[in-house]
Protein backbone atom coordinates (compact mmCIF):
# COMPACT_ATOMS: atom_id res chain seq x y z
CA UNK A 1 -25.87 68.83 -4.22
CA UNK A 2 -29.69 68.89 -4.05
CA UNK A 3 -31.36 66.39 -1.24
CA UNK A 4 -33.34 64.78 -4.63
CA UNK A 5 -30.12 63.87 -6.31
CA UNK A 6 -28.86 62.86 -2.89
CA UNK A 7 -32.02 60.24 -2.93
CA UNK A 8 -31.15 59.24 -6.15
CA UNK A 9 -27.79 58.63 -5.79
CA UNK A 10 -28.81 56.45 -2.97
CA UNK A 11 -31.42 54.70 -4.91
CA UNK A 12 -29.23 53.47 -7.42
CA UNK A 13 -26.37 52.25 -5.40
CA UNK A 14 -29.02 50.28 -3.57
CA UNK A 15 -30.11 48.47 -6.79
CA UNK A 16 -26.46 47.87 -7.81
CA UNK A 17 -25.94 46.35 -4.61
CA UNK A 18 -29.26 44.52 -5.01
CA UNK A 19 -28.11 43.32 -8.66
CA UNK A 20 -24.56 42.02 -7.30
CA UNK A 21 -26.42 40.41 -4.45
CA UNK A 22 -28.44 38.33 -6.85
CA UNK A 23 -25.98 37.65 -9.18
CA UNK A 24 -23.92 36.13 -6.59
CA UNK A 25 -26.31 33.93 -5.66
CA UNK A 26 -27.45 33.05 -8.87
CA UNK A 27 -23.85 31.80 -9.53
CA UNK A 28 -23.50 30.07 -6.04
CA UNK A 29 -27.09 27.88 -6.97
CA UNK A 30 -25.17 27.38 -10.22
CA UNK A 31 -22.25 25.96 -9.09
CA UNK A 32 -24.27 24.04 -6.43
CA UNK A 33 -26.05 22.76 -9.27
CA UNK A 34 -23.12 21.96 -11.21
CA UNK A 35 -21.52 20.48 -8.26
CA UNK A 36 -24.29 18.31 -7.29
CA UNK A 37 -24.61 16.52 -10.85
CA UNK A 38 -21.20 16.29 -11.15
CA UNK A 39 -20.94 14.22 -7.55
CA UNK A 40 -24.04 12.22 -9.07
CA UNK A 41 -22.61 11.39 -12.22
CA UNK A 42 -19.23 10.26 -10.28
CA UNK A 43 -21.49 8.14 -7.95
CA UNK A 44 -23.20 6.64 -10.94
CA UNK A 45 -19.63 5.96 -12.99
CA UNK A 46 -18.17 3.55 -9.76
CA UNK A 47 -21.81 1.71 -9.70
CA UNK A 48 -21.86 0.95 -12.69
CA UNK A 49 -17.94 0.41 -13.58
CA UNK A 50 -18.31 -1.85 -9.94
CA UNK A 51 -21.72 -3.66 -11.64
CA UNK A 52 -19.50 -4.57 -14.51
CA UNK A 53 -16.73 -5.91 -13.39
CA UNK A 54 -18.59 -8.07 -10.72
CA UNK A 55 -20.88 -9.26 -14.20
CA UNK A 56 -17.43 -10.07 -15.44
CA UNK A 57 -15.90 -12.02 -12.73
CA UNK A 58 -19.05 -13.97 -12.69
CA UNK A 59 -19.73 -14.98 -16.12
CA UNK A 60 -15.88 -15.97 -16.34
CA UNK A 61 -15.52 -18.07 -13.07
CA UNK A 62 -12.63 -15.63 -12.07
CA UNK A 63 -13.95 -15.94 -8.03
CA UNK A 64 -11.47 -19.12 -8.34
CA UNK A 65 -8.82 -16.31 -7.49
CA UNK A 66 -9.61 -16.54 -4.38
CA UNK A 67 -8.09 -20.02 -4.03
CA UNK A 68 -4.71 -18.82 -4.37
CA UNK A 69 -5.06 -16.09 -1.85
CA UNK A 70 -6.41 -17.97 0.47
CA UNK A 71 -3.25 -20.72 0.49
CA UNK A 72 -0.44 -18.01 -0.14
CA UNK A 73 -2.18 -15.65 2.71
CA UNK A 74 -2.38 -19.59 5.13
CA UNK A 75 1.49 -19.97 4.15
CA UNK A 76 2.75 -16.61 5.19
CA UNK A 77 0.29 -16.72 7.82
CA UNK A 78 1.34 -19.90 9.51
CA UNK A 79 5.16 -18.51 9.82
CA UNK A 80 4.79 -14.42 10.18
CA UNK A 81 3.44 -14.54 14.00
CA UNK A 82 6.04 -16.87 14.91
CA UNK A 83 8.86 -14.71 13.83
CA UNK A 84 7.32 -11.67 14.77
CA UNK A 85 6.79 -12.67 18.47
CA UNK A 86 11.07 -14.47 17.92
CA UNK A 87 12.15 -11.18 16.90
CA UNK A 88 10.09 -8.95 19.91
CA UNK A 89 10.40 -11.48 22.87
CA UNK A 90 13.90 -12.55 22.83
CA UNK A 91 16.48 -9.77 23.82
CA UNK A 92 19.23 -11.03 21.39
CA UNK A 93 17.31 -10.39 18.74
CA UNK A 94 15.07 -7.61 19.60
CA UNK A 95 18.95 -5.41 20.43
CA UNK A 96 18.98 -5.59 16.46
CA UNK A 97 18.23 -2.71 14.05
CA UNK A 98 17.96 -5.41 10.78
CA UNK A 99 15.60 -7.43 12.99
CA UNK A 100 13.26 -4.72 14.33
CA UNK A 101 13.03 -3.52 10.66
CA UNK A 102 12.01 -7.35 9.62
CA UNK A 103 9.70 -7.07 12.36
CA UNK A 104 7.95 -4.25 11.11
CA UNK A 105 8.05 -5.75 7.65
CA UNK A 106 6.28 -8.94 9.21
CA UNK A 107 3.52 -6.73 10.64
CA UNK A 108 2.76 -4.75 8.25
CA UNK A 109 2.47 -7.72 5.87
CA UNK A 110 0.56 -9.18 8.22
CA UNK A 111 -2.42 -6.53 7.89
CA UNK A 112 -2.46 -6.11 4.11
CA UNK A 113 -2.79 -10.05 4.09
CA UNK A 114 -5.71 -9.54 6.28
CA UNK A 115 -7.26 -6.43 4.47
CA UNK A 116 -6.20 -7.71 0.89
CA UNK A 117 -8.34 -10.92 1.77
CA UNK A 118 -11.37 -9.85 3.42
CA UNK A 119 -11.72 -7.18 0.09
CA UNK A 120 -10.95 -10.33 -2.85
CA UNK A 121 -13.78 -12.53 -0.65
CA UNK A 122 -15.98 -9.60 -0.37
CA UNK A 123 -15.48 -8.95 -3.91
CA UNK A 124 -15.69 -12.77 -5.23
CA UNK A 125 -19.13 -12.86 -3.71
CA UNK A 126 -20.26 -9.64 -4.71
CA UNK A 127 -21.08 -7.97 -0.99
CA UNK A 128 -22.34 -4.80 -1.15
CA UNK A 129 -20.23 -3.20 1.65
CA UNK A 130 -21.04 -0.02 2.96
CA UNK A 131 -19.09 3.08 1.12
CA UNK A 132 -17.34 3.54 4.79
CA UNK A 133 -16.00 0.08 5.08
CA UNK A 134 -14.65 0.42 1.71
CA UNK A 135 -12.72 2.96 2.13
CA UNK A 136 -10.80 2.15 5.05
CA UNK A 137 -10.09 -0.85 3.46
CA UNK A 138 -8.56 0.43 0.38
CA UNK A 139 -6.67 3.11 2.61
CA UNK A 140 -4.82 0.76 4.77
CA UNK A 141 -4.20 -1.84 2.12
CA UNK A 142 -2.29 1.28 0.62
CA UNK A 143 -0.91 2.36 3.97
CA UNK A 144 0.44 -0.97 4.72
CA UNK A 145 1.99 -1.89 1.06
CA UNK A 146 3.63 1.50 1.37
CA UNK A 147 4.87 0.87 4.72
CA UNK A 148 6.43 -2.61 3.65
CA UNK A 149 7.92 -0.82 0.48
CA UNK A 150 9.62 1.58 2.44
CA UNK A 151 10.69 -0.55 5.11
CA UNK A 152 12.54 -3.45 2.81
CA UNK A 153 14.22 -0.17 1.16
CA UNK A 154 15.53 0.83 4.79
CA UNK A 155 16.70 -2.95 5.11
CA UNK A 156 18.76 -2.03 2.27
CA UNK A 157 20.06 0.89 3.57
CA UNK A 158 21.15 -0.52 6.87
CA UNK A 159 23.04 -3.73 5.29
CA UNK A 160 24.49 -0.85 4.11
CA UNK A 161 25.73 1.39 6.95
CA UNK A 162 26.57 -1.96 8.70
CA UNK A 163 29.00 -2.81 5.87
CA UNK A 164 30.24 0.54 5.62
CA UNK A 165 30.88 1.49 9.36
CA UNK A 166 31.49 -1.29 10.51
CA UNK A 167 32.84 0.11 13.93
CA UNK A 168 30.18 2.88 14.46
CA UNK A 169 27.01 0.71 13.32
CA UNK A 170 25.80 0.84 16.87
CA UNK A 171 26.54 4.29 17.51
CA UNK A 172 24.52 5.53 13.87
CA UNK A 173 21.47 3.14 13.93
CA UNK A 174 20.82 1.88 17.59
CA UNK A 175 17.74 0.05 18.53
CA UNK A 176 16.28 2.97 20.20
CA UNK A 177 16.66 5.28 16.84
CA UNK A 178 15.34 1.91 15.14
CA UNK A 179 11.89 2.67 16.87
CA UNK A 180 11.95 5.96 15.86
CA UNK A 181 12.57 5.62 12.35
CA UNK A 182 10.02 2.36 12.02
CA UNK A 183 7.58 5.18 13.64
CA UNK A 184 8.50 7.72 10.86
CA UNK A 185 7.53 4.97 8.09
CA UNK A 186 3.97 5.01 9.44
CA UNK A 187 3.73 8.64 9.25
CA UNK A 188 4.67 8.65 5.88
CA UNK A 189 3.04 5.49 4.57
CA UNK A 190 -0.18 7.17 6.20
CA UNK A 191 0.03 10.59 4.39
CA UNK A 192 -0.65 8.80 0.52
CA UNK A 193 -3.77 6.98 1.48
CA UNK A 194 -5.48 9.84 4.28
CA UNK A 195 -5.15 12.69 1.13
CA UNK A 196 -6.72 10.25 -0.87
CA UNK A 197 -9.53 9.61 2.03
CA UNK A 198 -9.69 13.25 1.60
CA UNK A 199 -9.84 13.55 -1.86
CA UNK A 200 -12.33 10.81 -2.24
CA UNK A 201 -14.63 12.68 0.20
CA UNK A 202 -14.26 16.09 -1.78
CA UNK A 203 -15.14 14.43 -5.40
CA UNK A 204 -17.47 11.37 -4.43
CA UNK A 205 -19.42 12.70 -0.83
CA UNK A 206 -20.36 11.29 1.93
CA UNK A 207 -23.67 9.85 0.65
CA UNK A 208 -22.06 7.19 -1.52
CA UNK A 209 -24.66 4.29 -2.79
CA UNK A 210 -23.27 0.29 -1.57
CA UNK A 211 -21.36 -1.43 -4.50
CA UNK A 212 -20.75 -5.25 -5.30
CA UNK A 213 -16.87 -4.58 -6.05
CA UNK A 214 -14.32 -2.43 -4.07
CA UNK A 215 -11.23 -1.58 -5.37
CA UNK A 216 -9.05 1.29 -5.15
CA UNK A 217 -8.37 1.42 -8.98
CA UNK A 218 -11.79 1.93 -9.86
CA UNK A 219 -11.63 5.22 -6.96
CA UNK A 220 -8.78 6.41 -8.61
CA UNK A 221 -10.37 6.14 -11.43
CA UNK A 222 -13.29 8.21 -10.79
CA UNK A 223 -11.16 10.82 -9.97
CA UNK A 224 -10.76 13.98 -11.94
CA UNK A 225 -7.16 14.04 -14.34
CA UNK A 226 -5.05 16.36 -12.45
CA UNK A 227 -5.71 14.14 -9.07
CA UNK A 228 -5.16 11.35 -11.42
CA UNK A 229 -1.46 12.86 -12.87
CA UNK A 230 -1.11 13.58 -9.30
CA UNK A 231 -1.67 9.64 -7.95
CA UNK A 232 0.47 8.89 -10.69
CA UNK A 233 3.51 11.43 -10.32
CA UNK A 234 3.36 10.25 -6.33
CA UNK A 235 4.01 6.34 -7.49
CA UNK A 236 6.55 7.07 -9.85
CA UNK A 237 8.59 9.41 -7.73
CA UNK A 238 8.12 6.82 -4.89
CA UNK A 239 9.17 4.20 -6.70
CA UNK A 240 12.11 5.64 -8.28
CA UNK A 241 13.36 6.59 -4.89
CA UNK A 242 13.56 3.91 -3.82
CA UNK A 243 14.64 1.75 -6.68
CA UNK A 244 17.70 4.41 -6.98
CA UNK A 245 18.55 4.28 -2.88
CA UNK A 246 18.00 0.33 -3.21
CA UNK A 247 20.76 0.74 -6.45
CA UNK A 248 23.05 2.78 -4.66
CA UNK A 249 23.45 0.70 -1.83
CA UNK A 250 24.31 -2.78 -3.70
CA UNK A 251 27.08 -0.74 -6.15
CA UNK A 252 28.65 0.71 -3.04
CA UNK A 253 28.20 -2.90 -1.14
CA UNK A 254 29.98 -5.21 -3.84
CA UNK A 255 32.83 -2.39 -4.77
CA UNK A 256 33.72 -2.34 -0.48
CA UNK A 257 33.57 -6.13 -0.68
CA UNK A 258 35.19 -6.64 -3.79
CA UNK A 259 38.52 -6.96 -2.30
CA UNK A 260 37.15 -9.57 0.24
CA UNK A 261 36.79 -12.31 -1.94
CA UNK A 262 33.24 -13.48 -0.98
CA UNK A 263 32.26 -12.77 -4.78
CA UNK A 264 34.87 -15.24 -5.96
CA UNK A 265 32.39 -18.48 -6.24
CA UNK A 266 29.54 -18.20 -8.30
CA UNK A 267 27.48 -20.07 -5.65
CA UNK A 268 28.91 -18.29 -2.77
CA UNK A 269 26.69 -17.14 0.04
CA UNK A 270 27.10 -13.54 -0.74
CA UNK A 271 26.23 -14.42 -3.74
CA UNK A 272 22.98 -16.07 -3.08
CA UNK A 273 21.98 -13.80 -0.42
CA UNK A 274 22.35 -10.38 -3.25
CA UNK A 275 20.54 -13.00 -5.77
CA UNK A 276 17.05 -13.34 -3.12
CA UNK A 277 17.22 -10.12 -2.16
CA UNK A 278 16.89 -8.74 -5.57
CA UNK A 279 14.08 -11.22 -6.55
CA UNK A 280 12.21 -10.52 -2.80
CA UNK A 281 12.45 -6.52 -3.74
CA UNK A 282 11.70 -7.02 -7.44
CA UNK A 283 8.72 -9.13 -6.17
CA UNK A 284 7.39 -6.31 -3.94
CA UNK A 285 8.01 -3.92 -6.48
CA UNK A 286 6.35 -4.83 -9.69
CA UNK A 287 2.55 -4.96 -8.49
CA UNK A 288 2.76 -1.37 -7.59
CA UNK A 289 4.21 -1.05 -11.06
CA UNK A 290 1.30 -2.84 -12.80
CA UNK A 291 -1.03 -0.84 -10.26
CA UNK A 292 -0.05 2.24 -12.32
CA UNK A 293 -0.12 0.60 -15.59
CA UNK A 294 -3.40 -0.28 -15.05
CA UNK A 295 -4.34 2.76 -13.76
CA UNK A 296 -3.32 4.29 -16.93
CA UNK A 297 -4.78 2.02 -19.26
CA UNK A 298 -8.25 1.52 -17.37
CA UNK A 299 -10.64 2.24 -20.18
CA UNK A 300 -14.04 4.56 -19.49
CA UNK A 301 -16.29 1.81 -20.74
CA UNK A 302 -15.56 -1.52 -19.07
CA UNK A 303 -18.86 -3.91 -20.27
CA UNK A 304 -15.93 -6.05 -22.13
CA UNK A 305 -12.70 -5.24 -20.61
CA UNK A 306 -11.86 -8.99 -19.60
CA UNK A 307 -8.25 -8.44 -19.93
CA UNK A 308 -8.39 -5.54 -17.32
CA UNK A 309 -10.20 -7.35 -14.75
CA UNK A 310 -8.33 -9.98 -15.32
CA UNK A 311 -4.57 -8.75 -14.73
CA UNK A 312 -6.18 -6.66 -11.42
CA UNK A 313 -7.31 -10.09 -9.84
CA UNK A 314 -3.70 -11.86 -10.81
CA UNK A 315 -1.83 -8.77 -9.13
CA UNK A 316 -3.91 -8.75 -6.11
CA UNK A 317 -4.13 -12.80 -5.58
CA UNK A 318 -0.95 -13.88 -6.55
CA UNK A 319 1.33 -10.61 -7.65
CA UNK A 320 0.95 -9.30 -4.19
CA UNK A 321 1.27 -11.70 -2.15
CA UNK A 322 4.32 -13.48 -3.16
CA UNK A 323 6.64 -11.30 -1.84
CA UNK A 324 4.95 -11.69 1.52
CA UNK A 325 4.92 -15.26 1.48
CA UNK A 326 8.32 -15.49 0.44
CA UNK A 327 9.90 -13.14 2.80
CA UNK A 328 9.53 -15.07 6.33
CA UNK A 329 11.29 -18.02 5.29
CA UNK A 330 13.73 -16.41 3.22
CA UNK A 331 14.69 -14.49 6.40
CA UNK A 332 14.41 -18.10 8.71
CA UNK A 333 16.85 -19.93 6.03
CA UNK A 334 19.49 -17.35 5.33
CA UNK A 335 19.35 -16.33 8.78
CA UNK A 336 21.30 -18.43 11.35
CA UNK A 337 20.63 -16.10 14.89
CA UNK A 338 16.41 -16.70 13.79
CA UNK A 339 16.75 -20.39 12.37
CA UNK A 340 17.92 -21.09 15.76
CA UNK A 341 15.71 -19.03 17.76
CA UNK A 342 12.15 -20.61 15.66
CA UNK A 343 13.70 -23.92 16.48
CA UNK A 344 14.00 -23.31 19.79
CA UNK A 345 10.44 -21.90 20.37
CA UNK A 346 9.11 -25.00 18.13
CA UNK A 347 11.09 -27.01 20.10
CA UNK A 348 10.26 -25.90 23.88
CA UNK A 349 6.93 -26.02 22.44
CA UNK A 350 6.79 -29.42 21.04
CA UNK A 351 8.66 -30.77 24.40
CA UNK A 352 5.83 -29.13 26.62
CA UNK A 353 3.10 -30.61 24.25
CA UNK A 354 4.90 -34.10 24.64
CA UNK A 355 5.09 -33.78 28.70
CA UNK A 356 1.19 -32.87 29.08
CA UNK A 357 0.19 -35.31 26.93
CA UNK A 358 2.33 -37.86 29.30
């Protein structure tokens, strides 16, 4: 070959490699472009979907939600520490895998009460909270429901194994392996809420703008529909789980006890005891349930959706927190080994009050 075709040769894969070069970044400016209005448009769907649901909440007086949160999150909080500090400072007690497990439930309670109530007060006043705050706030409100979820369905489980194996119920679930399975439900309540940290950063940004209302069904809602299938597939299958392990457990429980005849009165104690548990975990399960029914039904235009706003408040004032506020004295009345120990606490307490003040 000629040194002239040589050069041309040359010359003309340098301008194809010229041409690919600017297609390429002709198409990266156009997706940066795409991705850019696409983040603004998201940004500008939770301001204004925010804007108009605060309108709504305060041209229909619905900031009077926050009365009931406020007394149910008092109640629960008047009893919770107590039992908490029962359970973890007194050795009869703390030796107990059903106990550590309440524990847990207690604290984790505890900090969705918190959480849930600084976010309906922040949100019955309209505060613009920073994008940052709002966030973590609507991640461990999740993390902490989850984690309470879980660990009532494990209180299930190990009423269970207790009635089962009877003799070896120390050897399967000892306190020690108690610690490391209430450590296990963090890890797992905390992988839900941190993809959707992550998820929120990829679709909304960093550089979010301050909104009057935060609330993780309107983030859910802003994202795209195969996260959204996702959200949803990860509450069903978590709830069904769990529903069918909770299930399980009570068939196997009354056909081993059958025989016993503890079912024999219709207001025996077994009896009772099966009838609060189910309403506790029916209790704890149906906001999550109206979460996703929500979720679902959340329409794109919300200027007039008073019916929408209105079921969100009623599952996160009252819905919410009536398992929670239930659960501490269900545990202190059915309970005889914790009536005891509250009353004696409350008792050494009241004594030392009465000798100071002597």
């Amino acid at each position: 070959m000629s040194g002239t075709g040589r050069e041309a040769i040359y010359v003309l894969h340098r301008s194809s490699l010229s041409i690919q070069r600017s297609n390429c970044s002709s198409l990266q400016r156009f997706l940066s472009v795409v991705r850019h209005w696409t983040l603004n448009m998201t940004q500008s769907f939770i301001v204004n979907i925010s804007v108009d649901w605060y309108r709504i909440m305060d041209t229909r007086h619905m900031d009077l939600f926050l009365i009931p949160t406020v007394l149910l999150t008092s109640v629960t909080m008047l009893v919770n520490p107590v039992l908490s500090i029962c359970i973890l400072c007194f050795p009869s007690l703390r030796q107990e895998t059903r106990y550590l497990l309440l524990a847990n439930t207690l604290f984790a309670d505890m900090l969705f009460l918190t959480v849930n109530l600084a976010m309906v007060s922040c949100n019955s006043v309209g505060l613009h909270m920073p994008h940052s705050l709002c966030e973590f706030m609507m991640v461990s409100m999740v993390m902490t429901y989850s984690c309470s979820v879980i660990t009532v369905t494990l209180m299930v489980v190990d009423t269970y194994v207790a009635v089962r194996w009877p003799l070896r119920y120390k050897e399967i679930l000892p306190p020690s392996r108690a610690k490391k399975i209430i450590m296990s439900i963090w890890v797992m309540a905390a992988v839900c809420p941190v993809s959707l940290l992550v998820m929120f950063e990829v679709v909304m940004g960093k550089n979010q703008p301050s909104r009057p209302v935060c609330l993780m069904l309107i983030a859910l809602h802003s994202l795209e529909e195969k996260m959204k299938v996702g959200v949803h597939l990860y509450f069903i299958i978590a709830i069904s789980l769990c529903t069918l392990l909770i299930v399980y457990c009570y068939i196997h429980l009354y056909i081993i006890t059958k025989t016993s005849g503890i079912w024999r009165s219709r207001y025996s104690r077994a009896r009772m005891t099966l009838l609060a548990h189910t309403l506790l975990l029916m209790m704890y399960f149906v906001p999550a349930l109206v979460f996703a029914v929500e979720l679902a039904l959340l329409k794109r235009e919300t200027k007039d959706d008073v019916v929408g706003v209105l079921i969100d408040l009623v599952n996160m004032s009252i819905l919410m927190l009536l398992p929670r506020c239930c659960t501490p004295y269900l545990y202190i009345l059915r309970y005889r080994e914790i009536y005891e120990t509250v009353q004696q606490v409350l008792w050494k307490k009241r004594h030392q009050s009465q000798r100071s003040a002597a």
